[in-house]
N, C-alpha and C. Protein backbone atom coordinates (compact mmCIF):
# COMPACT_ATOMS: atom_id res chain seq x y z
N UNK A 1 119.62 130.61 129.65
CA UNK A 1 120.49 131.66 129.20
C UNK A 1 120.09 132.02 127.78
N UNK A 2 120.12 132.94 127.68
CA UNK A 2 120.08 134.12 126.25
C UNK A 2 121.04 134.94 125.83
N UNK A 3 121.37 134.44 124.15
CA UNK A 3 122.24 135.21 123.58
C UNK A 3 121.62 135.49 122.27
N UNK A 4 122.13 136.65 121.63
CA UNK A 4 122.03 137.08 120.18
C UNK A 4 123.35 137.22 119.66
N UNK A 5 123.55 137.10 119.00
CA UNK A 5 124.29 137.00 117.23
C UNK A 5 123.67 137.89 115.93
N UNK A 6 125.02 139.06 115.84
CA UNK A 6 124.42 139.91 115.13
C UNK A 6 125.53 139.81 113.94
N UNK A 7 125.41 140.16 112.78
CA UNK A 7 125.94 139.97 111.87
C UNK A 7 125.72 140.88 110.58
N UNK A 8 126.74 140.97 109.29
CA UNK A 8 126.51 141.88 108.51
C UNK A 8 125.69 141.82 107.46
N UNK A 9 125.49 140.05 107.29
CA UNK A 9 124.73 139.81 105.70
C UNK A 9 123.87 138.49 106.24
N UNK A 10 123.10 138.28 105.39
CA UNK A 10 122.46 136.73 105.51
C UNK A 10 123.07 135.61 105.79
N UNK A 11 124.01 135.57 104.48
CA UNK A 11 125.02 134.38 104.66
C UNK A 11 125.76 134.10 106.03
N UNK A 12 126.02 135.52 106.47
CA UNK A 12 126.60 135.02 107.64
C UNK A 12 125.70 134.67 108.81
N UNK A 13 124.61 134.62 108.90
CA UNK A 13 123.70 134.58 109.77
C UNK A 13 123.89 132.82 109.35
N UNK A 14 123.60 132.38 108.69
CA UNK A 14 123.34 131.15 108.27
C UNK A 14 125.04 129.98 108.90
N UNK A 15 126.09 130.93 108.30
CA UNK A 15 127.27 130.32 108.87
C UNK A 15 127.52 130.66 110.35
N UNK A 16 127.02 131.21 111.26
CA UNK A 16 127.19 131.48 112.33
C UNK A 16 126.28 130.16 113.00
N UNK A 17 125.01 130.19 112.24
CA UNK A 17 124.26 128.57 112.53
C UNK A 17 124.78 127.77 112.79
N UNK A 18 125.68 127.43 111.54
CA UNK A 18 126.63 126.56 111.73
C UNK A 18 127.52 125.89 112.65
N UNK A 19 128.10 127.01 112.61
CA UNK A 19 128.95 126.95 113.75
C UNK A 19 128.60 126.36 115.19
N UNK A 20 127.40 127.27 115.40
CA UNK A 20 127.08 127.02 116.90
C UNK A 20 126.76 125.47 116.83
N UNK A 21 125.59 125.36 115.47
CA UNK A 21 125.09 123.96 115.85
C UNK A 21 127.11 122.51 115.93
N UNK A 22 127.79 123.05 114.64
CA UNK A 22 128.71 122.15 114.82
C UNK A 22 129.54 122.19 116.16
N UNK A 23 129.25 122.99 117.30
CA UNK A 23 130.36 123.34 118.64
C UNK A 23 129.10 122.82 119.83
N UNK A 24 127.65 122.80 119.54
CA UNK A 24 126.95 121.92 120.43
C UNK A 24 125.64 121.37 119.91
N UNK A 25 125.37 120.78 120.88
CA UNK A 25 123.68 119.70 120.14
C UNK A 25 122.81 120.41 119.96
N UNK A 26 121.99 120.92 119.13
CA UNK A 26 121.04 121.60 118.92
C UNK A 26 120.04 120.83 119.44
N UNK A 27 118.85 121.54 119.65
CA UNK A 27 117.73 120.72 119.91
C UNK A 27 116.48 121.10 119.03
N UNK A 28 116.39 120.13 118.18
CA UNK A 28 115.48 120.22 116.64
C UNK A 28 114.48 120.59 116.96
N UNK A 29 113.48 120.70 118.12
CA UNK A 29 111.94 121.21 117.64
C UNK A 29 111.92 122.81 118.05
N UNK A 30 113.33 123.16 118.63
CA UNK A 30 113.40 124.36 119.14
C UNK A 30 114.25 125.29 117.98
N UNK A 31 114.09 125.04 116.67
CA UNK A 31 115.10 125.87 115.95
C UNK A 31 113.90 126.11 114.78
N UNK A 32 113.87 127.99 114.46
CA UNK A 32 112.98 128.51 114.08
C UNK A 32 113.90 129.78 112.92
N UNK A 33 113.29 129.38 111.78
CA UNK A 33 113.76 130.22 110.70
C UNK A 33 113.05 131.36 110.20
N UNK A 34 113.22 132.11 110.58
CA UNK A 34 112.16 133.53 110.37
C UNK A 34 113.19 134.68 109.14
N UNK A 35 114.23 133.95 108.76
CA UNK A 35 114.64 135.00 107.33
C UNK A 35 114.10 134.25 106.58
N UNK A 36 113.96 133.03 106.00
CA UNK A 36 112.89 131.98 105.00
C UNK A 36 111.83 132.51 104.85
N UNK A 37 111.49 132.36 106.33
CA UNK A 37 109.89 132.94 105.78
C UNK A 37 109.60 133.74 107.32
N UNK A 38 109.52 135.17 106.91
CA UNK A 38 109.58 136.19 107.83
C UNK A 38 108.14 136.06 108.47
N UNK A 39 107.70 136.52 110.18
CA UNK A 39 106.91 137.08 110.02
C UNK A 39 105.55 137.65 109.67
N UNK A 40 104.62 137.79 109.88
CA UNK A 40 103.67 139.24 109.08
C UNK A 40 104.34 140.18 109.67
N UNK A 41 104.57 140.43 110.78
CA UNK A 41 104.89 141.92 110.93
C UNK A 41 106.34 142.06 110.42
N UNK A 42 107.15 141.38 109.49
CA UNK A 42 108.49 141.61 108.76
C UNK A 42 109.93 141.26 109.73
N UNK A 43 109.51 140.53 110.92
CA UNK A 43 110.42 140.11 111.75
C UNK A 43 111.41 138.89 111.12
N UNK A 44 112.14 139.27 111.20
CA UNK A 44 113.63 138.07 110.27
C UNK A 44 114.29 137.79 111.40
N UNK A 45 114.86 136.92 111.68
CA UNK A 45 115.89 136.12 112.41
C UNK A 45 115.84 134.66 112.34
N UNK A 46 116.90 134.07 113.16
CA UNK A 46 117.03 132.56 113.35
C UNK A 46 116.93 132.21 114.74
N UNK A 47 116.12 131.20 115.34
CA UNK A 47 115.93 130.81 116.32
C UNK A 47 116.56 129.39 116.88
N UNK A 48 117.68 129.23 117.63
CA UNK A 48 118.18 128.13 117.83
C UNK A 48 118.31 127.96 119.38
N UNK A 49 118.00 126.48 119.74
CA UNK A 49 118.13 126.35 121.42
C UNK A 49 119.01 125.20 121.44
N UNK A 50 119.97 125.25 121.97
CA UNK A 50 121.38 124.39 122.17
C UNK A 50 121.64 123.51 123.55
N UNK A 51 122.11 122.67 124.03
CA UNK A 51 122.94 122.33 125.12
C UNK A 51 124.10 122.69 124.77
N UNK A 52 124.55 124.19 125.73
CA UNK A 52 125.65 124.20 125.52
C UNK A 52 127.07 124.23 126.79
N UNK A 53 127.69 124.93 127.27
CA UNK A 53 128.39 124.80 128.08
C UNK A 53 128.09 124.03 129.71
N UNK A 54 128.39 123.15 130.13
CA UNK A 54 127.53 122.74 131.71
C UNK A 54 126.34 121.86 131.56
N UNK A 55 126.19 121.37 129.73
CA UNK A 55 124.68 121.39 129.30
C UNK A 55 123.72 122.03 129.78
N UNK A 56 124.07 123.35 129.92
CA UNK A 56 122.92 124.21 129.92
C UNK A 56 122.19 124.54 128.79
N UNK A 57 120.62 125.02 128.81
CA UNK A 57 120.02 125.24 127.57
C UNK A 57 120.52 126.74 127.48
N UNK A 58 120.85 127.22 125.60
CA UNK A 58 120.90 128.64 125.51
C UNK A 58 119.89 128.75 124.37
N UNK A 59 119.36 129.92 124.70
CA UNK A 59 118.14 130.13 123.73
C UNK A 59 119.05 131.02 122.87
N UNK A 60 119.08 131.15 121.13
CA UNK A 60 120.22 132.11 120.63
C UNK A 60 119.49 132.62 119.45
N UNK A 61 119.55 133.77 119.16
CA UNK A 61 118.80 134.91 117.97
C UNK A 61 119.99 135.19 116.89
N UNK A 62 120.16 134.73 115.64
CA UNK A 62 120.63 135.52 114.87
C UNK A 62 120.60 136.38 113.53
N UNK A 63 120.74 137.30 113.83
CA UNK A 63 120.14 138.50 112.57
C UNK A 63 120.95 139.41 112.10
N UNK A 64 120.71 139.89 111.58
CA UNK A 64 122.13 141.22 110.70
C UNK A 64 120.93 142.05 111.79
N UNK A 65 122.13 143.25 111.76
CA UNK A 65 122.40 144.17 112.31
C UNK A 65 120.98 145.00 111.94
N UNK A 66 120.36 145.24 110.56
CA UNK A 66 119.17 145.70 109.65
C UNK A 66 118.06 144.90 110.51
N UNK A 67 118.29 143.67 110.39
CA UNK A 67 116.80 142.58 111.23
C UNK A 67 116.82 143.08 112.52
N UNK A 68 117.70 143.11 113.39
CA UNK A 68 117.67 143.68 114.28
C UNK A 68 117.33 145.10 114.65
N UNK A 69 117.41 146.31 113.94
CA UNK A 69 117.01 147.56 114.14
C UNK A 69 115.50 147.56 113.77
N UNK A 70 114.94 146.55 112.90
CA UNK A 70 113.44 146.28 112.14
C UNK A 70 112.80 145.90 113.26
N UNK A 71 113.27 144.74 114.07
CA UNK A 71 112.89 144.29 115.43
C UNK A 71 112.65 145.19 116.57
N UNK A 72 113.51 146.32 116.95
CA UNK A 72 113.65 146.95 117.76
C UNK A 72 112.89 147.77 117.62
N UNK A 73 113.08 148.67 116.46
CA UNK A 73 112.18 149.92 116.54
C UNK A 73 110.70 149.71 115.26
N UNK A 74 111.02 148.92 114.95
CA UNK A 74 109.68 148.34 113.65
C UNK A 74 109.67 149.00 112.27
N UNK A 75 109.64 148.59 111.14
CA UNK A 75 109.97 149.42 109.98
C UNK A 75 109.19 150.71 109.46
N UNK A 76 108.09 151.26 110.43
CA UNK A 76 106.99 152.50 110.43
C UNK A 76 107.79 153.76 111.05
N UNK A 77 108.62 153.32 112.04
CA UNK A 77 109.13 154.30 113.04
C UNK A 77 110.25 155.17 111.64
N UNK A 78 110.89 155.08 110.99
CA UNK A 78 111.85 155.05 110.03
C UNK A 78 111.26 155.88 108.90
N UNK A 79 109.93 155.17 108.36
CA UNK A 79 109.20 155.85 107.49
C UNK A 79 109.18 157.29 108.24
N UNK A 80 108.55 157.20 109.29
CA UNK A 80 107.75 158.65 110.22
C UNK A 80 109.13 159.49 110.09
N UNK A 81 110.20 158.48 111.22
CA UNK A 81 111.16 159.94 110.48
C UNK A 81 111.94 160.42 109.40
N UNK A 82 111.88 159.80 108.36
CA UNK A 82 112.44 160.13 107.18
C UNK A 82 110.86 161.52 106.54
N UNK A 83 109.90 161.28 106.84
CA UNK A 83 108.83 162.66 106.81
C UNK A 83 109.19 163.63 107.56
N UNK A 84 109.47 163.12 108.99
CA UNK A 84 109.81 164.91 109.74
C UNK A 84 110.78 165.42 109.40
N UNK A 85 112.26 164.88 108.64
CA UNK A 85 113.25 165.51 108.80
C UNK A 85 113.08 166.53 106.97
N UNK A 86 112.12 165.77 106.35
CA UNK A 86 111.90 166.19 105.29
C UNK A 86 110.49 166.90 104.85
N UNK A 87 109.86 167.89 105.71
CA UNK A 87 108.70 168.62 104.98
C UNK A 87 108.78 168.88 103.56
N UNK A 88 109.42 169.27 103.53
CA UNK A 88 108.98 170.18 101.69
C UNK A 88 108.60 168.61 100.82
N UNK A 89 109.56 167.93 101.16
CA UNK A 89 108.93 166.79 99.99
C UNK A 89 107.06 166.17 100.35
N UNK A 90 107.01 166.51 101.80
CA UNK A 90 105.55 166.00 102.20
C UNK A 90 105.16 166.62 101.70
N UNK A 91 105.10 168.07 101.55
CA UNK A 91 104.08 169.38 100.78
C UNK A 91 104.25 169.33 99.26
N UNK A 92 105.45 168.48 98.66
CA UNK A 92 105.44 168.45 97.33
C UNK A 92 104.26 167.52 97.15
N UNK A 93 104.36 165.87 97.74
CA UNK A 93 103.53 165.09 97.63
C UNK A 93 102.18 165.43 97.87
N UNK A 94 102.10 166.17 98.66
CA UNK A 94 100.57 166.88 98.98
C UNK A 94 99.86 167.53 97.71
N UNK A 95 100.60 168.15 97.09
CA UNK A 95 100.27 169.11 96.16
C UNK A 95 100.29 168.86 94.80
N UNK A 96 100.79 167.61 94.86
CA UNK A 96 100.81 166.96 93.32
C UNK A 96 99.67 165.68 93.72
N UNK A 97 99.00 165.48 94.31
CA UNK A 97 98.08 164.82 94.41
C UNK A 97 96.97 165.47 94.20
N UNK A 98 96.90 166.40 94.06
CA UNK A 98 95.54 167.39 93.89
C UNK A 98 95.06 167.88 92.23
């Protein structure tokens, strides 16, 4: 089973850790910190695998709401459209480079 955990700030990403790990057994070689140290391609989250209900394993992701849209659509897609919705500033930049 798979769940994510989305959240508003870091801190809470970190206390949501918490939580889960204090409500079941974590299982230590399966828990992966990617806001510490992100990534190359700028991917942030927390990776935790639990026995939890039935002792079933749950594989669980948690990230703010920001890590998650970075994940989904990648931080290039954002750049691109913040250019289309804005020509004139591309043609300013164009033209002051010359």
């Amino acid at each position: 089973m798979a769940m994510r955990v989305l959240t508003d700030t870091v801190d809470s990403c970190y206390s949501a850790l918490g939580i889960i790990h204090s409500r079941w057994t974590p299982i230590p070689e399966r828990f992966r910190d990617y806001i510490a140290t992100p990534k190359s391609n700028m991917y942030q989250s927390l990776h935790t695998t639990v026995f939890g209900p039935g002792a079933r394993r749950y594989e669980i992701q948690i990230r703010t709401e920001e890590m998650h849209r970075t994940s989904e659509y990648g931080a290039l897609p954002r750049t691109r459209a913040t250019r289309r919705t804005s020509p004139s500033r591309a043609a300013k930049t164009r033209s002051s480079r010359r």
